[in-house]
ModelCIF file with pLDDT and N, C-alpha, C, O atoms, coordinates in Angstrom:
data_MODEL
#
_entry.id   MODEL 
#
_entity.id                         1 
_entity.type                       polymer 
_entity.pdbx_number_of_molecules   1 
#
_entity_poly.entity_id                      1 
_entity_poly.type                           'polypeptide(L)' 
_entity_poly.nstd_linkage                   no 
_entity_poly.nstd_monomer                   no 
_entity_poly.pdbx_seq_one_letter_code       
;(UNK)(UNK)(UNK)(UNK)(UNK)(UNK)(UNK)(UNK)(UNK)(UNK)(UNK)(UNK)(UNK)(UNK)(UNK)(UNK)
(UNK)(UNK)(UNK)(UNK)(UNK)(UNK)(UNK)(UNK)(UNK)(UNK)(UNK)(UNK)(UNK)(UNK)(UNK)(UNK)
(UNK)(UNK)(UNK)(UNK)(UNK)(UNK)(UNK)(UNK)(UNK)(UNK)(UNK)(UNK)(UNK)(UNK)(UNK)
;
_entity_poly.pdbx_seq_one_letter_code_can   XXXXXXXXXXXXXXXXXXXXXXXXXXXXXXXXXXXXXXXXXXXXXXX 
_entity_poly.pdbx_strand_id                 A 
#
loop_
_entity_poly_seq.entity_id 
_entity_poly_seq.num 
_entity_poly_seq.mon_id 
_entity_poly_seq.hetero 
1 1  UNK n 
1 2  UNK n 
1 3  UNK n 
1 4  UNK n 
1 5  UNK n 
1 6  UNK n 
1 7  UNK n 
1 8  UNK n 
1 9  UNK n 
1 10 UNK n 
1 11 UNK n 
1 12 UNK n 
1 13 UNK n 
1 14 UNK n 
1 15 UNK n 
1 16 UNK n 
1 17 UNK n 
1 18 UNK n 
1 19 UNK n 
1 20 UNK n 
1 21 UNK n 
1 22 UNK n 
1 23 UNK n 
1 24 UNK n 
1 25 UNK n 
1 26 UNK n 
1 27 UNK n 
1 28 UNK n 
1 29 UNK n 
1 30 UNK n 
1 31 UNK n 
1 32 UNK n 
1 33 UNK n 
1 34 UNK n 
1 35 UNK n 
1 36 UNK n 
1 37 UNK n 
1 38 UNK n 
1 39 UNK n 
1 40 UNK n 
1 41 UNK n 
1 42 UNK n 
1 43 UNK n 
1 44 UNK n 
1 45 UNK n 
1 46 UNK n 
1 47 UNK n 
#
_struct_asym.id          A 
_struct_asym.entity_id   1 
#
loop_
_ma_qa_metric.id 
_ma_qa_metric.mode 
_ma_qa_metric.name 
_ma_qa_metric.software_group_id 
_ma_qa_metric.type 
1 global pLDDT . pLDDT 
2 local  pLDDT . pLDDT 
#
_ma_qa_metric_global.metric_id      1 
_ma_qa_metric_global.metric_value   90.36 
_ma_qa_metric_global.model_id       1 
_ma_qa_metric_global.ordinal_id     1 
#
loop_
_ma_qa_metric_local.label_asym_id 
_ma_qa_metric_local.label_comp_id 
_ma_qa_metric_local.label_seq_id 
_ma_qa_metric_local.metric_id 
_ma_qa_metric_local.metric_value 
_ma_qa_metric_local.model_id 
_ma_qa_metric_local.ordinal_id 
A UNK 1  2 88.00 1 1  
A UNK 2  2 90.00 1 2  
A UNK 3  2 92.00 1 3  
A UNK 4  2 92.00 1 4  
A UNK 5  2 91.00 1 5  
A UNK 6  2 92.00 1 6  
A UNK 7  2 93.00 1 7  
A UNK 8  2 91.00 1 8  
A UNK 9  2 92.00 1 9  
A UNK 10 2 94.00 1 10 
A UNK 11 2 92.00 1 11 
A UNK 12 2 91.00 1 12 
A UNK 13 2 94.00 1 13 
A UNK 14 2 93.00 1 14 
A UNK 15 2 90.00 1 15 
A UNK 16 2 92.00 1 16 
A UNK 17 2 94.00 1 17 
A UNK 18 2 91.00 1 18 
A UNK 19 2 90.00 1 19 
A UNK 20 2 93.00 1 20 
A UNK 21 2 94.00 1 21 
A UNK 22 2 90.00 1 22 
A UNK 23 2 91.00 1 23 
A UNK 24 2 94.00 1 24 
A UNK 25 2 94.00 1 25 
A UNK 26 2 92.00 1 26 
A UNK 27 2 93.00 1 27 
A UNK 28 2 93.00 1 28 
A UNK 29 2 92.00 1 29 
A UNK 30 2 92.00 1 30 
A UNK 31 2 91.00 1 31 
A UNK 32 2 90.00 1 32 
A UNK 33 2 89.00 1 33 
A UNK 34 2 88.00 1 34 
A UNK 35 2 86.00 1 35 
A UNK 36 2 86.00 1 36 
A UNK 37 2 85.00 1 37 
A UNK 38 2 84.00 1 38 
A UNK 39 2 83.00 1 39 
A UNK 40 2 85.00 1 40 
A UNK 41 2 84.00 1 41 
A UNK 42 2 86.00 1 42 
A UNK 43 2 88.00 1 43 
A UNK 44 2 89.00 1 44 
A UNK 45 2 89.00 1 45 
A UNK 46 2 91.00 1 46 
A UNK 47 2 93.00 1 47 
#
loop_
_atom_site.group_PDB 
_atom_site.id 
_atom_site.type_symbol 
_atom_site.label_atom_id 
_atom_site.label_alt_id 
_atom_site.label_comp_id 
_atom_site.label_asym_id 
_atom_site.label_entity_id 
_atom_site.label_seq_id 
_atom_site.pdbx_PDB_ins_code 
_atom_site.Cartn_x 
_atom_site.Cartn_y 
_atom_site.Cartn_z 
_atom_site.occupancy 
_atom_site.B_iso_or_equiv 
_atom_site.pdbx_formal_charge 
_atom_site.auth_seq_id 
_atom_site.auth_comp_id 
_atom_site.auth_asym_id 
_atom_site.auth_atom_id 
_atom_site.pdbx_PDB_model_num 
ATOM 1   N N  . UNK A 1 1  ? 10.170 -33.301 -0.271 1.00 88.00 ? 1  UNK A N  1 
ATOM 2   C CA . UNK A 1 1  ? 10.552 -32.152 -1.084 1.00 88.00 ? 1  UNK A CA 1 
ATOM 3   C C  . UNK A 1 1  ? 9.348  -31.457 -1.699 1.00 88.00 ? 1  UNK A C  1 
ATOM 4   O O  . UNK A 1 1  ? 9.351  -30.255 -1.962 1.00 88.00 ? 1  UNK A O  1 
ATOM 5   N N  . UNK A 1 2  ? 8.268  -32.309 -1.928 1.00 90.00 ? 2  UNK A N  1 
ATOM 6   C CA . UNK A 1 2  ? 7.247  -31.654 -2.733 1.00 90.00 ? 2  UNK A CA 1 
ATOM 7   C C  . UNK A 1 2  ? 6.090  -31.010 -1.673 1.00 90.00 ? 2  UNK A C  1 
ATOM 8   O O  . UNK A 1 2  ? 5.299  -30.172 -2.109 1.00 90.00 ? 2  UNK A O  1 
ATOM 9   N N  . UNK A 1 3  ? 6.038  -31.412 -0.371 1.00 92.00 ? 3  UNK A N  1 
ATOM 10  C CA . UNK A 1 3  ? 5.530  -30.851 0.889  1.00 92.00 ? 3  UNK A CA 1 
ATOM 11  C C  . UNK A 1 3  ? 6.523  -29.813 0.984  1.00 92.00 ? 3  UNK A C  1 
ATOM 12  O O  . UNK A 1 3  ? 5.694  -28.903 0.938  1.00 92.00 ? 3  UNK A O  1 
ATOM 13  N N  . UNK A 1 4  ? 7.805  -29.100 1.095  1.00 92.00 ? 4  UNK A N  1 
ATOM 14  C CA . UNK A 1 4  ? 8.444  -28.237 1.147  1.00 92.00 ? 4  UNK A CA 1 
ATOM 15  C C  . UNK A 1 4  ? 8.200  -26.693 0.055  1.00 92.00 ? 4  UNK A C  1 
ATOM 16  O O  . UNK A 1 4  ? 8.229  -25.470 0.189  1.00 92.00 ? 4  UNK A O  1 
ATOM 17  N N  . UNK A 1 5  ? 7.908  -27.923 -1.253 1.00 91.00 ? 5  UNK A N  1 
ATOM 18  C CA . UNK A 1 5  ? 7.577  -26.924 -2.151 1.00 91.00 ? 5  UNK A CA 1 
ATOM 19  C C  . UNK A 1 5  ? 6.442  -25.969 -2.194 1.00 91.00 ? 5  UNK A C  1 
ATOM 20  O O  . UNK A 1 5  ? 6.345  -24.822 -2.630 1.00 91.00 ? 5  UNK A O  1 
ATOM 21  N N  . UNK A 1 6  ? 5.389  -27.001 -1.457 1.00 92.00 ? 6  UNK A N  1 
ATOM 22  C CA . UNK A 1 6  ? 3.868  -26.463 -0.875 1.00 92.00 ? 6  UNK A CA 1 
ATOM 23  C C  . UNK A 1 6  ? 3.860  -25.250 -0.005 1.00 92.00 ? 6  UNK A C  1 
ATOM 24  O O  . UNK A 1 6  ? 3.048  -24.326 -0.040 1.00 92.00 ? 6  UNK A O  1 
ATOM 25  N N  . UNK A 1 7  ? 4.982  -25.409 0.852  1.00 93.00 ? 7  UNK A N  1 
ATOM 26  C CA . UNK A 1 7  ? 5.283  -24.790 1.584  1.00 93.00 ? 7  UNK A CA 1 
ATOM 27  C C  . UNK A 1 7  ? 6.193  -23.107 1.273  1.00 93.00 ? 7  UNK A C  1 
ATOM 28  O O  . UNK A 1 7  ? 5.831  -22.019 1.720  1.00 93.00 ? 7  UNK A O  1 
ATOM 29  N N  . UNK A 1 8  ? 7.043  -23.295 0.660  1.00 91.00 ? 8  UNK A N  1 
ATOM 30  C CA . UNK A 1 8  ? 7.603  -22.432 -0.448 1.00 91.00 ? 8  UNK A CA 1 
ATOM 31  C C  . UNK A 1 8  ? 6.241  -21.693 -0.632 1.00 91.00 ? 8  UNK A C  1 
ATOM 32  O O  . UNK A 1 8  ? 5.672  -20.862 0.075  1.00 91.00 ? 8  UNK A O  1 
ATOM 33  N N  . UNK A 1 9  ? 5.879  -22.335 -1.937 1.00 92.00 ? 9  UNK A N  1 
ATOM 34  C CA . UNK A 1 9  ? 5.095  -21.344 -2.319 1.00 92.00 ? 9  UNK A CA 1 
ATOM 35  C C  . UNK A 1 9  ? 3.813  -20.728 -1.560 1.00 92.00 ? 9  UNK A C  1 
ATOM 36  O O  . UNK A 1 9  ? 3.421  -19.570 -1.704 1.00 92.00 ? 9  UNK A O  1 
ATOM 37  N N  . UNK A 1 10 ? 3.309  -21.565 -0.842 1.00 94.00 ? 10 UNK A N  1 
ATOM 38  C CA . UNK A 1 10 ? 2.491  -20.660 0.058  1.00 94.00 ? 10 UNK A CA 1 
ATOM 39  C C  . UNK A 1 10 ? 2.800  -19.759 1.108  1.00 94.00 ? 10 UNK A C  1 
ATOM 40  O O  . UNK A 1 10 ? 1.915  -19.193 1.751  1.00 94.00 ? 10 UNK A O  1 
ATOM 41  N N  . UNK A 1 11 ? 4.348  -19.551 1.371  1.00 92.00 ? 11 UNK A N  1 
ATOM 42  C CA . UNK A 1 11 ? 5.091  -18.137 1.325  1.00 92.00 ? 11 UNK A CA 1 
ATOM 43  C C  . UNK A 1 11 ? 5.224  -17.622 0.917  1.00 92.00 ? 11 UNK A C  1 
ATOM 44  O O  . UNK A 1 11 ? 5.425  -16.547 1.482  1.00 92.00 ? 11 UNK A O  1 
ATOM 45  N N  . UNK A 1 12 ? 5.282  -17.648 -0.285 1.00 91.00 ? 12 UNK A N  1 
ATOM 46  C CA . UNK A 1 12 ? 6.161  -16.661 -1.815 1.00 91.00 ? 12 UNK A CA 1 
ATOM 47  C C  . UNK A 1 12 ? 4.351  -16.003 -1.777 1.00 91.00 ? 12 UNK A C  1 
ATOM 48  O O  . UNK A 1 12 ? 4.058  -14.819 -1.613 1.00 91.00 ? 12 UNK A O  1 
ATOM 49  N N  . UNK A 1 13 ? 3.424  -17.076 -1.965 1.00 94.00 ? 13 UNK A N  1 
ATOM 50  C CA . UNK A 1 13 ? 1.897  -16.234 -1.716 1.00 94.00 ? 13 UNK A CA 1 
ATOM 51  C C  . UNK A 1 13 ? 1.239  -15.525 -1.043 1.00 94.00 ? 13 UNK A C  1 
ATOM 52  O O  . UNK A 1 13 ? 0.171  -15.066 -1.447 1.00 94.00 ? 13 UNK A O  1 
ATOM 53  N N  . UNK A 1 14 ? 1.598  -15.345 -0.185 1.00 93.00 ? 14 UNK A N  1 
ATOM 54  C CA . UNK A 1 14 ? 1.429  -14.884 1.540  1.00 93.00 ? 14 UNK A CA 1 
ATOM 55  C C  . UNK A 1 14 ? 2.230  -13.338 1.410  1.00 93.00 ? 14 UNK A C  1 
ATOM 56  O O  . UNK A 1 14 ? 1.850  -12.260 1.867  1.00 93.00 ? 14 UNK A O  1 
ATOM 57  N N  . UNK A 1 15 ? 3.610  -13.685 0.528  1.00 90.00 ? 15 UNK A N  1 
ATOM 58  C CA . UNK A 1 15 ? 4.604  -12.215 0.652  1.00 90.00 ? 15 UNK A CA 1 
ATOM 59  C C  . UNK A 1 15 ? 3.823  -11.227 -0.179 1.00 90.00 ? 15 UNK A C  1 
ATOM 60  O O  . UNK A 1 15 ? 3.555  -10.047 0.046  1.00 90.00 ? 15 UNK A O  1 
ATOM 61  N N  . UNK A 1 16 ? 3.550  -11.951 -1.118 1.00 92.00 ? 16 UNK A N  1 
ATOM 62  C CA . UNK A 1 16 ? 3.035  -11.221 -2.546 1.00 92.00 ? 16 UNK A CA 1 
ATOM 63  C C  . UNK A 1 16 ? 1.675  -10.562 -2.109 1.00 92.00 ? 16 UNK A C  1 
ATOM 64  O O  . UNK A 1 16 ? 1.436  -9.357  -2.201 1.00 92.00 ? 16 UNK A O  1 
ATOM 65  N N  . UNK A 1 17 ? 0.861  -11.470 -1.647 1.00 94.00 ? 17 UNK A N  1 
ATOM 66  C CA . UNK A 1 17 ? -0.619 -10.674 -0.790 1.00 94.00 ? 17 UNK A CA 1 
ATOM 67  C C  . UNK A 1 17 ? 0.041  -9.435  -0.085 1.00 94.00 ? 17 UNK A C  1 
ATOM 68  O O  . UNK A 1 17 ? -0.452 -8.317  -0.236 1.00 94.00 ? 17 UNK A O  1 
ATOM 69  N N  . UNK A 1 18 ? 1.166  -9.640  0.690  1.00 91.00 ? 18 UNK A N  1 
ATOM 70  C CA . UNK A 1 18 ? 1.596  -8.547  1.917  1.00 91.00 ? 18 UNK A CA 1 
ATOM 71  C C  . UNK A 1 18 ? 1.909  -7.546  1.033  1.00 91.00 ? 18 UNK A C  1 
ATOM 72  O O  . UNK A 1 18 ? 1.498  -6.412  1.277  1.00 91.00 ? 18 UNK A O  1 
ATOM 73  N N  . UNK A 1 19 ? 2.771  -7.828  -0.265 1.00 90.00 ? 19 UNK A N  1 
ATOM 74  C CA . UNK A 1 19 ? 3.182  -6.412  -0.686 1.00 90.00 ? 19 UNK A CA 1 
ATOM 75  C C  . UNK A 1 19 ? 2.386  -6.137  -1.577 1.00 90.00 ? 19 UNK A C  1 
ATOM 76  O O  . UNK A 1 19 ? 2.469  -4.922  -1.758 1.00 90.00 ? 19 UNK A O  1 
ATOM 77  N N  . UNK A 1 20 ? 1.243  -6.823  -2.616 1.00 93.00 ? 20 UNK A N  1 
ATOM 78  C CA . UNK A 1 20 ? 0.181  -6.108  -3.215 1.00 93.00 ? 20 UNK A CA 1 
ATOM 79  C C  . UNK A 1 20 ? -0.189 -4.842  -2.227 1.00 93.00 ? 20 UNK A C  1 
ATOM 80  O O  . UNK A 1 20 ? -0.077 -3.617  -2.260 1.00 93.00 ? 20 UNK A O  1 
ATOM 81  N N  . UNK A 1 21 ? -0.781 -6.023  -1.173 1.00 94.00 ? 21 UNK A N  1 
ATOM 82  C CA . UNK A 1 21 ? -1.712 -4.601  0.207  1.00 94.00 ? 21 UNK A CA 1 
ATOM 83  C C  . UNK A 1 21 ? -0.555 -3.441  0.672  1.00 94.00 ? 21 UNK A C  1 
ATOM 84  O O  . UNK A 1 21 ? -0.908 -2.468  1.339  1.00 94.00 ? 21 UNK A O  1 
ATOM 85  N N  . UNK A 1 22 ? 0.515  -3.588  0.357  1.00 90.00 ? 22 UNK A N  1 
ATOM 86  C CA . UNK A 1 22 ? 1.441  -2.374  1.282  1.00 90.00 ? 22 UNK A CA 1 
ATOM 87  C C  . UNK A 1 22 ? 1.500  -1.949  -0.033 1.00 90.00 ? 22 UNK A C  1 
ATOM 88  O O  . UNK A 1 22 ? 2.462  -1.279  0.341  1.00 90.00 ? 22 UNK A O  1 
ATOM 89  N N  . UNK A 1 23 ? 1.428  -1.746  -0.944 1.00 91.00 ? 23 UNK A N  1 
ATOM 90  C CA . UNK A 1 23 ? 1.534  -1.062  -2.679 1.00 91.00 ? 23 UNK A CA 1 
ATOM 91  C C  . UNK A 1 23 ? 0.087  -0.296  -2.932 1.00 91.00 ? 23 UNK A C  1 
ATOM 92  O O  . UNK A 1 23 ? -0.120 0.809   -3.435 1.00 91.00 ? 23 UNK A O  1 
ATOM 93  N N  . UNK A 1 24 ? -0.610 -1.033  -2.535 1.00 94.00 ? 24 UNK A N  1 
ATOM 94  C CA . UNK A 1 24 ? -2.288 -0.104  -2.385 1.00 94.00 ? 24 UNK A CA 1 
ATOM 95  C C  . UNK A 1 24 ? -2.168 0.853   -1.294 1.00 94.00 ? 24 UNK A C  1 
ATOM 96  O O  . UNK A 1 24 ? -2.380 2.024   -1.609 1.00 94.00 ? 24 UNK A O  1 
ATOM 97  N N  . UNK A 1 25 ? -1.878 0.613   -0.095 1.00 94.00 ? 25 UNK A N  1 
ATOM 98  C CA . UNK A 1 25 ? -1.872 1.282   1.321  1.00 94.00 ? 25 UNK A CA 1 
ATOM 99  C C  . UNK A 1 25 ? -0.715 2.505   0.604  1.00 94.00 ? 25 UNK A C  1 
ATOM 100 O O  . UNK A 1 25 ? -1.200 3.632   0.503  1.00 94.00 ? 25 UNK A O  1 
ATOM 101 N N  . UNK A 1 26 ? 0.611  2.354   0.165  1.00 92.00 ? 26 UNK A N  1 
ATOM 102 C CA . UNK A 1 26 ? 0.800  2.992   -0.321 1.00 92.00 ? 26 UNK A CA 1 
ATOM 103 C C  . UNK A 1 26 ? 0.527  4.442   -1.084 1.00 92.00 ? 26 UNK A C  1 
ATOM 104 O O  . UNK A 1 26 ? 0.668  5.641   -0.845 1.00 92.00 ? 26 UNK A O  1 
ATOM 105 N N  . UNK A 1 27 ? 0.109  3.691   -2.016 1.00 93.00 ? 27 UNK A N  1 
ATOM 106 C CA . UNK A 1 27 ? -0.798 4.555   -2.801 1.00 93.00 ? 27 UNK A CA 1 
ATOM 107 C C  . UNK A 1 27 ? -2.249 5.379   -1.980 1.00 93.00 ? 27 UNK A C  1 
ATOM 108 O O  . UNK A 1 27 ? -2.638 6.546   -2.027 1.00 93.00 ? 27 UNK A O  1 
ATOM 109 N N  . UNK A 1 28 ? -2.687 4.370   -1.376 1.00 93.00 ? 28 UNK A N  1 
ATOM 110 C CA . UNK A 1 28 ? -3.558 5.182   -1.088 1.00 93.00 ? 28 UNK A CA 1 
ATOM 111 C C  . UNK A 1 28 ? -3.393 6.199   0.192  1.00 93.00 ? 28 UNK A C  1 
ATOM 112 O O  . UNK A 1 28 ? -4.208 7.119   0.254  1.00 93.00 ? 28 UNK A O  1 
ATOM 113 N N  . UNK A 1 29 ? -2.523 6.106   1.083  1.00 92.00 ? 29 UNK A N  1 
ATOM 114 C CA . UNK A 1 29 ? -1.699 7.021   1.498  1.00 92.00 ? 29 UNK A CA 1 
ATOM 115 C C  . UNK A 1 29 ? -1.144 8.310   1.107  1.00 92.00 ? 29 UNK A C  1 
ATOM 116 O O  . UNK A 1 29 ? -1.455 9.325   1.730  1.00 92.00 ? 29 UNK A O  1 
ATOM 117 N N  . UNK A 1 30 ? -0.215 8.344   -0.040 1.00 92.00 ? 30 UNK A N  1 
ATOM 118 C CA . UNK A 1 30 ? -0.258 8.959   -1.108 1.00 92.00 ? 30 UNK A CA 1 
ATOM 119 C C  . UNK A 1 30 ? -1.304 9.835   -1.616 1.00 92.00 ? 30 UNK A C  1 
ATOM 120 O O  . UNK A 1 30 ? -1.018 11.023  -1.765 1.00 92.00 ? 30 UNK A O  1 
ATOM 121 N N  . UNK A 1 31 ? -2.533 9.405   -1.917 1.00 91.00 ? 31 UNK A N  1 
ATOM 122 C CA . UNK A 1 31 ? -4.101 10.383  -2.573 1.00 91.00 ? 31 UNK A CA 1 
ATOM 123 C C  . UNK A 1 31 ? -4.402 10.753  -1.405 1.00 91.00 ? 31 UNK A C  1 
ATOM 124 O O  . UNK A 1 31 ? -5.036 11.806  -1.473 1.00 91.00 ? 31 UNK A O  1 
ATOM 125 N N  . UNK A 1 32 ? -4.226 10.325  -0.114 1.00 90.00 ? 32 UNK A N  1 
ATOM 126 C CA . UNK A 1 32 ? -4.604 10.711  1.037  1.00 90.00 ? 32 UNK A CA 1 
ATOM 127 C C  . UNK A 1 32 ? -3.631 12.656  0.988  1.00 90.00 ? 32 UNK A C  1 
ATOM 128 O O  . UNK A 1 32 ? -3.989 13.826  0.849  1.00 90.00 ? 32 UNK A O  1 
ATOM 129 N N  . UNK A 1 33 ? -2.390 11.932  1.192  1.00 89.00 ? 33 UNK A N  1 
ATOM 130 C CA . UNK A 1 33 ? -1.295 13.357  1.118  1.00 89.00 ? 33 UNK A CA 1 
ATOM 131 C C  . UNK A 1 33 ? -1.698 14.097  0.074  1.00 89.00 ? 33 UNK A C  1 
ATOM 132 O O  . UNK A 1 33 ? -1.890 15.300  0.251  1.00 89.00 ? 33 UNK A O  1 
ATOM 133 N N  . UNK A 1 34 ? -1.778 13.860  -0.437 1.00 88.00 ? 34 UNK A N  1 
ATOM 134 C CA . UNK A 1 34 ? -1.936 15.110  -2.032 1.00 88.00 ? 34 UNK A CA 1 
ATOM 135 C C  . UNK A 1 34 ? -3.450 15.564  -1.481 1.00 88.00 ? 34 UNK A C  1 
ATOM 136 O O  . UNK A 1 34 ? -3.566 16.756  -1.197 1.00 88.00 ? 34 UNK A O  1 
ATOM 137 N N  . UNK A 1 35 ? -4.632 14.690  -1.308 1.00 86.00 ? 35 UNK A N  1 
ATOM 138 C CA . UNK A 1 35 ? -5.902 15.709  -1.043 1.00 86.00 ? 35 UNK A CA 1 
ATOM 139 C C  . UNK A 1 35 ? -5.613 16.796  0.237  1.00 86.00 ? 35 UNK A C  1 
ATOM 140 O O  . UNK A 1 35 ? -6.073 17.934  0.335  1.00 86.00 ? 35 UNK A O  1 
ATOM 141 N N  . UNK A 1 36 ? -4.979 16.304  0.901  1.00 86.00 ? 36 UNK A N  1 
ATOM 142 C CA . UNK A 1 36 ? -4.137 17.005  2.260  1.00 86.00 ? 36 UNK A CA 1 
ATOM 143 C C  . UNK A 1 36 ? -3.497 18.321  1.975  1.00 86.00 ? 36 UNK A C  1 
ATOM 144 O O  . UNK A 1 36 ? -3.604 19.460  2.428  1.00 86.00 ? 36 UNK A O  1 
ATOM 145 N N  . UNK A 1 37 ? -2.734 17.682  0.975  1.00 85.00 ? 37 UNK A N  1 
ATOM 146 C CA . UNK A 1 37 ? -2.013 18.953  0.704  1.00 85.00 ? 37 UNK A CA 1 
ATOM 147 C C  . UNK A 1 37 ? -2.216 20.044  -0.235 1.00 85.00 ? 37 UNK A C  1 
ATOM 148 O O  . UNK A 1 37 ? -1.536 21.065  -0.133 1.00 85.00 ? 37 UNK A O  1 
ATOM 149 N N  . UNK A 1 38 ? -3.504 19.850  -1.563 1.00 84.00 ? 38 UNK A N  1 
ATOM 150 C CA . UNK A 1 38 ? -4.082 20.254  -1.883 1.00 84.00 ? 38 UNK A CA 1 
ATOM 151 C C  . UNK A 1 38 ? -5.213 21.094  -0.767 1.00 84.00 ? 38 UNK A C  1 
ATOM 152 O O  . UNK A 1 38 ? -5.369 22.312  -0.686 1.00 84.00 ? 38 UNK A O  1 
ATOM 153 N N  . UNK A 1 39 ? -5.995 19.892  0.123  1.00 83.00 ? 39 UNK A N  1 
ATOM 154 C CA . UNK A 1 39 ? -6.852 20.890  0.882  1.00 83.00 ? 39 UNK A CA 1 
ATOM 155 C C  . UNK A 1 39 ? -5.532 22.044  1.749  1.00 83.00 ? 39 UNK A C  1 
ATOM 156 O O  . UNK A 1 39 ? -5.696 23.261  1.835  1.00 83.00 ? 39 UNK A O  1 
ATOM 157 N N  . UNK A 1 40 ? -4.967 21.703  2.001  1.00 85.00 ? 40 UNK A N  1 
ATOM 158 C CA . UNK A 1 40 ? -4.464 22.451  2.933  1.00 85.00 ? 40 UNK A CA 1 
ATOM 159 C C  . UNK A 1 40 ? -3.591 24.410  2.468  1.00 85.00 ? 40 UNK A C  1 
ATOM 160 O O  . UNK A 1 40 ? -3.209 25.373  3.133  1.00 85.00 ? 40 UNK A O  1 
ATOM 161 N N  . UNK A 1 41 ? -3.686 23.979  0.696  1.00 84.00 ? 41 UNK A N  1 
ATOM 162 C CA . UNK A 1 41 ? -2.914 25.219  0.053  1.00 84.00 ? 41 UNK A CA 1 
ATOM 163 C C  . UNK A 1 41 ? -4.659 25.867  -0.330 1.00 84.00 ? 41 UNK A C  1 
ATOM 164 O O  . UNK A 1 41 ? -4.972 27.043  -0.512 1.00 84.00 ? 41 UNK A O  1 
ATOM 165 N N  . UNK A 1 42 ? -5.526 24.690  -0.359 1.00 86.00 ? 42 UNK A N  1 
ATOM 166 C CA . UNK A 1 42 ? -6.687 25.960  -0.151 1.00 86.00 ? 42 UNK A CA 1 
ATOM 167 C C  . UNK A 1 42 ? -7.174 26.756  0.778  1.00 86.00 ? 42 UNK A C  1 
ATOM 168 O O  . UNK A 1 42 ? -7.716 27.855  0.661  1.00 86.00 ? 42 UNK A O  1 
ATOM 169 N N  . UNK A 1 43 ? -6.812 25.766  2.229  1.00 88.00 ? 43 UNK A N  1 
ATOM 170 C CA . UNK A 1 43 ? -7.359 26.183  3.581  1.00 88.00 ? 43 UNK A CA 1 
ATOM 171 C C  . UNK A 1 43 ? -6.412 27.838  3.866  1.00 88.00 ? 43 UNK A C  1 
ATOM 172 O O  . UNK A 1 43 ? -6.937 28.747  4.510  1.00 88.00 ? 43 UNK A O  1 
ATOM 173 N N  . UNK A 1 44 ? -4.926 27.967  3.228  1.00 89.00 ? 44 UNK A N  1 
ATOM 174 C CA . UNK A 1 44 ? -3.990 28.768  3.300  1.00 89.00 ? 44 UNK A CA 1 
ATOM 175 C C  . UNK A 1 44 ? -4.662 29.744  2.457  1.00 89.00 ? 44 UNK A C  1 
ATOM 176 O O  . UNK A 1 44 ? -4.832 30.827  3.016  1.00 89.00 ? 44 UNK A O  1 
ATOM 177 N N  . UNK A 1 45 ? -5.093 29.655  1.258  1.00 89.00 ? 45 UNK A N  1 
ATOM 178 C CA . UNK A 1 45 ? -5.740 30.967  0.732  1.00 89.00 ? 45 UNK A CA 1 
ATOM 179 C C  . UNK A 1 45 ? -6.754 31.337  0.795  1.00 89.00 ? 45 UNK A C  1 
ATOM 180 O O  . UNK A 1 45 ? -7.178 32.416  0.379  1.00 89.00 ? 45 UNK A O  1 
ATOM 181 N N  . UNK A 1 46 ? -7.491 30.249  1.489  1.00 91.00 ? 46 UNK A N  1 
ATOM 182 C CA . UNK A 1 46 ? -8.612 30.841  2.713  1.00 91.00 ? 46 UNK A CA 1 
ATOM 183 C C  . UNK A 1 46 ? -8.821 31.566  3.757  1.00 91.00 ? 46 UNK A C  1 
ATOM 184 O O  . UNK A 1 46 ? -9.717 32.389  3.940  1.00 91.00 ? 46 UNK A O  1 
ATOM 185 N N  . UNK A 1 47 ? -7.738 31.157  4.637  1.00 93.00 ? 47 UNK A N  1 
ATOM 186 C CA . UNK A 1 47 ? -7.146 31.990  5.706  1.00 93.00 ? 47 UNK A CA 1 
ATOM 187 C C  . UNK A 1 47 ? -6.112 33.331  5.305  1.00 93.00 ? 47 UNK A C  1 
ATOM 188 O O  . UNK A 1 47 ? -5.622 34.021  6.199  1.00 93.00 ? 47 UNK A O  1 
#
């Protein structure tokens, strides 16, 4: 049971790494779109 528990939690650790990094990727996805879409309403009153 206590090898199971090891086990447990070094899933529950493993998930939590996965969704920290998909919460950053996120986000940084996100600043990606907005500089995008910012550059892109300048590129429009450029053109």
């Amino acid at each position: 049971g206590l090898l199971l528990l090891r086990v447990r939690d070094e899933i529950r650790m493993t998930i939590a790494a996965y969704q920290t990094l998909y919460e950053s990727s996120v986000a940084f996805g996100m600043r990606k779109a907005l500089q995008a879409e910012q550059g892109k309403s300048d590129m429009e009153r450029r053109i």
